[in-house]
C-alpha atoms as a PDB file:
ATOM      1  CA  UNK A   1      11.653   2.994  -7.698  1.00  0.00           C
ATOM      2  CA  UNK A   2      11.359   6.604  -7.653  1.00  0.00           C
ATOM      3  CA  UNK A   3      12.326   9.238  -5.252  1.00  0.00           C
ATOM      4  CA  UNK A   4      10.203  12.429  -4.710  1.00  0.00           C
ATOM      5  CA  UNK A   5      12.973  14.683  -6.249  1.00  0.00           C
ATOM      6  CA  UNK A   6      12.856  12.370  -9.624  1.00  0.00           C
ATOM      7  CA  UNK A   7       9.664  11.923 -10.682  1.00  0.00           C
ATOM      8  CA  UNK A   8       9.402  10.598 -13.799  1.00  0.00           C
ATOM      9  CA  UNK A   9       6.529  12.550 -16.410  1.00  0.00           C
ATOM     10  CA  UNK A  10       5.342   8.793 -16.975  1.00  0.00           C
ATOM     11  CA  UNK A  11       6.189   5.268 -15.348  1.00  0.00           C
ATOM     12  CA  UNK A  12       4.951   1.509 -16.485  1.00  0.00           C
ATOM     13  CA  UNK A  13       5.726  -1.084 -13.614  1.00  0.00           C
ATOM     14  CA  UNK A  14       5.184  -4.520 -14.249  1.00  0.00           C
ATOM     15  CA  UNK A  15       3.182  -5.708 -11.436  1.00  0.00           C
ATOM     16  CA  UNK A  16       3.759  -9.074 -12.134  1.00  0.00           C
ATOM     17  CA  UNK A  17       7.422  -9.065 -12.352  1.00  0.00           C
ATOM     18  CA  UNK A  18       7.640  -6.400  -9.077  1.00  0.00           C
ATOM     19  CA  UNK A  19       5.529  -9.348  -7.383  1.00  0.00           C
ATOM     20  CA  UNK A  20       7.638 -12.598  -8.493  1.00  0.00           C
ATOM     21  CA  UNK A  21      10.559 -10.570  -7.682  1.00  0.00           C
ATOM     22  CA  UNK A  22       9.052  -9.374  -3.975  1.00  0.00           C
ATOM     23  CA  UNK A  23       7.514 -13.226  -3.263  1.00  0.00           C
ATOM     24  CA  UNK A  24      12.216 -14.519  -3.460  1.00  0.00           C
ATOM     25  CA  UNK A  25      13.434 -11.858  -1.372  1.00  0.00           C
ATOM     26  CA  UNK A  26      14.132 -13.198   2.783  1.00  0.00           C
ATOM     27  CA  UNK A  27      11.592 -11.318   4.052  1.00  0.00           C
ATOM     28  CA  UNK A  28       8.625 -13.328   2.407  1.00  0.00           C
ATOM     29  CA  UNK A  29      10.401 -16.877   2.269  1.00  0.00           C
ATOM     30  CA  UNK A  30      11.358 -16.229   6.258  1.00  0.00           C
ATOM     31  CA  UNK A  31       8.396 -14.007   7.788  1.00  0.00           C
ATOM     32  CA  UNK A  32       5.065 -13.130   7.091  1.00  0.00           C
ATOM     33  CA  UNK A  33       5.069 -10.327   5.139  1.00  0.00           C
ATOM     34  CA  UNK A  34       6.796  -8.444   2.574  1.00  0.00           C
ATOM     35  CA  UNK A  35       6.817  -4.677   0.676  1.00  0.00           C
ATOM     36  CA  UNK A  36       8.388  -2.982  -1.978  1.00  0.00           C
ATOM     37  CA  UNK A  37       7.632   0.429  -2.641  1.00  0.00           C
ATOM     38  CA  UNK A  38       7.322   0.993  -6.565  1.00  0.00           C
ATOM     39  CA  UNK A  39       6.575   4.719  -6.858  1.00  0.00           C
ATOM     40  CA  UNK A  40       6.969   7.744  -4.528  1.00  0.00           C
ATOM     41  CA  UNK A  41       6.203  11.169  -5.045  1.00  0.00           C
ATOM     42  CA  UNK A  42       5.344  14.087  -2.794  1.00  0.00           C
ATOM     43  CA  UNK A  43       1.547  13.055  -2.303  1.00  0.00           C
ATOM     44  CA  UNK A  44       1.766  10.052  -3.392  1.00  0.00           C
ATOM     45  CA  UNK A  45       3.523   6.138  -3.054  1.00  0.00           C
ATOM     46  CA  UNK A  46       2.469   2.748  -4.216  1.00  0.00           C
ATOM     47  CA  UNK A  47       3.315   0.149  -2.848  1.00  0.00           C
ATOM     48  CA  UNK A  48       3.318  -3.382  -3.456  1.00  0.00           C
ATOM     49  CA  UNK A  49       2.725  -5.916  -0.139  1.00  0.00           C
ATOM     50  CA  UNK A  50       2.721  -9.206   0.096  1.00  0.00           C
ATOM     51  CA  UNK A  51       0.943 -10.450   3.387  1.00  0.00           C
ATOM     52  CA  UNK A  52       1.052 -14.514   4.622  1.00  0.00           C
ATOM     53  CA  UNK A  53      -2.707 -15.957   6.096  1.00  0.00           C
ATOM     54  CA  UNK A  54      -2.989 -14.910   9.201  1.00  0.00           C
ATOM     55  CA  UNK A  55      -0.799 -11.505   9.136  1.00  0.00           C
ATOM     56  CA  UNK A  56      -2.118  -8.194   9.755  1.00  0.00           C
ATOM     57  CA  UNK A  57      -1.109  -4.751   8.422  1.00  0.00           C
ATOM     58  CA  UNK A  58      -2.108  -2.057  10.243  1.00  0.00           C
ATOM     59  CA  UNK A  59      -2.091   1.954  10.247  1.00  0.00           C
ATOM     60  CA  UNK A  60      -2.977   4.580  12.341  1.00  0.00           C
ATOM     61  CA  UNK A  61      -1.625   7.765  10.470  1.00  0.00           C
ATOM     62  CA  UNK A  62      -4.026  10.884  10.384  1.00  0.00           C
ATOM     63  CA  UNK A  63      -2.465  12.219   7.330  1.00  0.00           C
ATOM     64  CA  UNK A  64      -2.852   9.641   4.806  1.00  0.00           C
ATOM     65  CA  UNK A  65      -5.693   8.222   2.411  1.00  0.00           C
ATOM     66  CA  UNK A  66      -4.915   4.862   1.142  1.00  0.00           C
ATOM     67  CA  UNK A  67      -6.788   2.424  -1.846  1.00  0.00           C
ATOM     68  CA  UNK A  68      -6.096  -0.580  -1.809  1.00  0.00           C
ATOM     69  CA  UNK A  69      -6.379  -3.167  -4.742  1.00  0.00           C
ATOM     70  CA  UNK A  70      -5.749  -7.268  -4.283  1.00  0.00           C
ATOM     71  CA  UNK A  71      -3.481  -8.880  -6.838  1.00  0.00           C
ATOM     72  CA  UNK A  72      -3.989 -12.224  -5.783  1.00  0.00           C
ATOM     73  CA  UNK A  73      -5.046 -14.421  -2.373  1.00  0.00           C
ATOM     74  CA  UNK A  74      -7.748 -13.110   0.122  1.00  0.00           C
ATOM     75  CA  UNK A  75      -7.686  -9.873   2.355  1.00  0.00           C
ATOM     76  CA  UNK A  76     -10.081  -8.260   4.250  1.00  0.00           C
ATOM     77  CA  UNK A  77      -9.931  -4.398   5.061  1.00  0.00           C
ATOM     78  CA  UNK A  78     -11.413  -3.205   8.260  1.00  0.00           C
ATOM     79  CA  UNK A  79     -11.847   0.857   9.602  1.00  0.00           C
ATOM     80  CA  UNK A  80     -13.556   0.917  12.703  1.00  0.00           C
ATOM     81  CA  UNK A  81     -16.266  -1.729  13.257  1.00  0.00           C
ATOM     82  CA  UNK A  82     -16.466  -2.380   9.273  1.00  0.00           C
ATOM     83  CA  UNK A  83     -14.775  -4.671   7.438  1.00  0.00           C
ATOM     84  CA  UNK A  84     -15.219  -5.783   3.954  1.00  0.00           C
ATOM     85  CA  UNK A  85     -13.574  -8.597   1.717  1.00  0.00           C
ATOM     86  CA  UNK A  86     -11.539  -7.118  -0.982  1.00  0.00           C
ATOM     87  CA  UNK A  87     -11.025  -9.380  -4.042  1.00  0.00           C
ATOM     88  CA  UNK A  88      -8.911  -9.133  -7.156  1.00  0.00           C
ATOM     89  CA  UNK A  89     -10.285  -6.572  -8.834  1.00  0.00           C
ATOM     90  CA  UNK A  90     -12.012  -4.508  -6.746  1.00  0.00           C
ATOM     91  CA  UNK A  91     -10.919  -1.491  -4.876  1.00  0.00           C
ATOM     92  CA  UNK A  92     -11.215  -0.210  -0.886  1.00  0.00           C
ATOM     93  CA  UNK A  93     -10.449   3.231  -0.822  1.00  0.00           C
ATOM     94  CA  UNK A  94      -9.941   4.808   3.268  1.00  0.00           C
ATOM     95  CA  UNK A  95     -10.514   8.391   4.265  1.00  0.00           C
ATOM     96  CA  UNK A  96      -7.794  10.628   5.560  1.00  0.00           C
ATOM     97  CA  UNK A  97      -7.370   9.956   9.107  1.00  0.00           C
ATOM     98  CA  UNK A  98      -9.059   6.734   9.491  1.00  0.00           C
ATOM     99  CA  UNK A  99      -7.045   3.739  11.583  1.00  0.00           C
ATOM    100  CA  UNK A 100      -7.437   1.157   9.032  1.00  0.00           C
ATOM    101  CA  UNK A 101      -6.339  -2.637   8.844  1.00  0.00           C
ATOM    102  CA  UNK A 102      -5.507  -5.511   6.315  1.00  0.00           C
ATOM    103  CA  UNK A 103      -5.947  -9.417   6.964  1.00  0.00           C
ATOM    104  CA  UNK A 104      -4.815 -11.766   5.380  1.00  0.00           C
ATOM    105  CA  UNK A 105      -6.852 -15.144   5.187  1.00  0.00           C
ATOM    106  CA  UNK A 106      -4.945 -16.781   2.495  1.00  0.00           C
ATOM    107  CA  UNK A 107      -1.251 -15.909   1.027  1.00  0.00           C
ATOM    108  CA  UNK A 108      -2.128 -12.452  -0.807  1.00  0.00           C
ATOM    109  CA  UNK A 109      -0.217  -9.723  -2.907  1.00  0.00           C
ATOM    110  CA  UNK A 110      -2.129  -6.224  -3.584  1.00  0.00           C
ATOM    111  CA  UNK A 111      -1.232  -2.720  -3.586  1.00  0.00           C
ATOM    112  CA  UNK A 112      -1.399  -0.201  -1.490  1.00  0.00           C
ATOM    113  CA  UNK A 113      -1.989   3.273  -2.708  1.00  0.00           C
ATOM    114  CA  UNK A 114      -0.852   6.283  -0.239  1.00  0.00           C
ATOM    115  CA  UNK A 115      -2.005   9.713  -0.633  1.00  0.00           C
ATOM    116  CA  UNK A 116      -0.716  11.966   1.922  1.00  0.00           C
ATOM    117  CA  UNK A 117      -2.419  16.157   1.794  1.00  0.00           C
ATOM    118  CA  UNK A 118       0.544  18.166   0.419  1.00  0.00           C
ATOM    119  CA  UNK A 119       2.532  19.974   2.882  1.00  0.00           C
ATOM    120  CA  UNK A 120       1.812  23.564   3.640  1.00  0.00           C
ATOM    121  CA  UNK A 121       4.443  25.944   1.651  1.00  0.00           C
ATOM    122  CA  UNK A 122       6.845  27.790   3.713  1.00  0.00           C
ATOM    123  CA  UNK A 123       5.365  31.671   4.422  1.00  0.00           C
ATOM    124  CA  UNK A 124       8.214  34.459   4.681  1.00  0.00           C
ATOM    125  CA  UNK A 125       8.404  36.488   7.550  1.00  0.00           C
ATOM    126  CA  UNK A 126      10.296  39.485   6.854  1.00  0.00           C
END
């Protein structure tokens, strides 16, 4: 992981080792779901999720966009009234400021892409 301060110029993450690793730690062998965040920056954080069938992720924050991209298993992403099936390989990209949820029907793994508006810079009074 990196911290907004330390951003690396360039960064490979094996997604497939992040998710073997994330699938043995206690949260996912004794709950329902599980995260590990493999990237932050200002605007920006990745995160890998694992969700059990039946959980739900949910998020209500005006000040994010998020994609979201399976790995594995079967989730559905709903904003609103719509929902859609997301598969491996495929994409669902959200709007800034729309409530947005993830289901899981089967055991899945995907990541979630966050892309927050940068903050304003500080203005000088003087």
């Amino acid at each position: 992981m990196t911290s907004a301060s330390n951003v690396p110029a360039l960064a490979v993450l094996d997604i497939g080792a992040e998710g073997v690793a994330l699938l043995t730690e206690p949260e996912w062998t004794d709950g329902d779901r599980n995260s590990r965040t493999l990237f932050k920056a200002d605007t920006l954080r990745i995160v890998l999720t694992a969700l059990r069938a039946g959980a739900v992720m949910r998020n209500e924050d005006p000040d994010e966009a998020v994609a979201i991209q399976p790995i594995q298993g079967e989730i559905a992403v709903r904003v609103g009234s719509q929902g859609v099936p997301a598969r491996s390989g495929e994409m669902v990209c959200v709007g800034h400021g729309e409530p947005w949820e993830v289901r899981a029907s089967a055991d899945s793994l995907f990541l979630l892409m966050v892309g927050r508006a940068p903050k304003p810079a500080a203005t000088r009074t003087d």
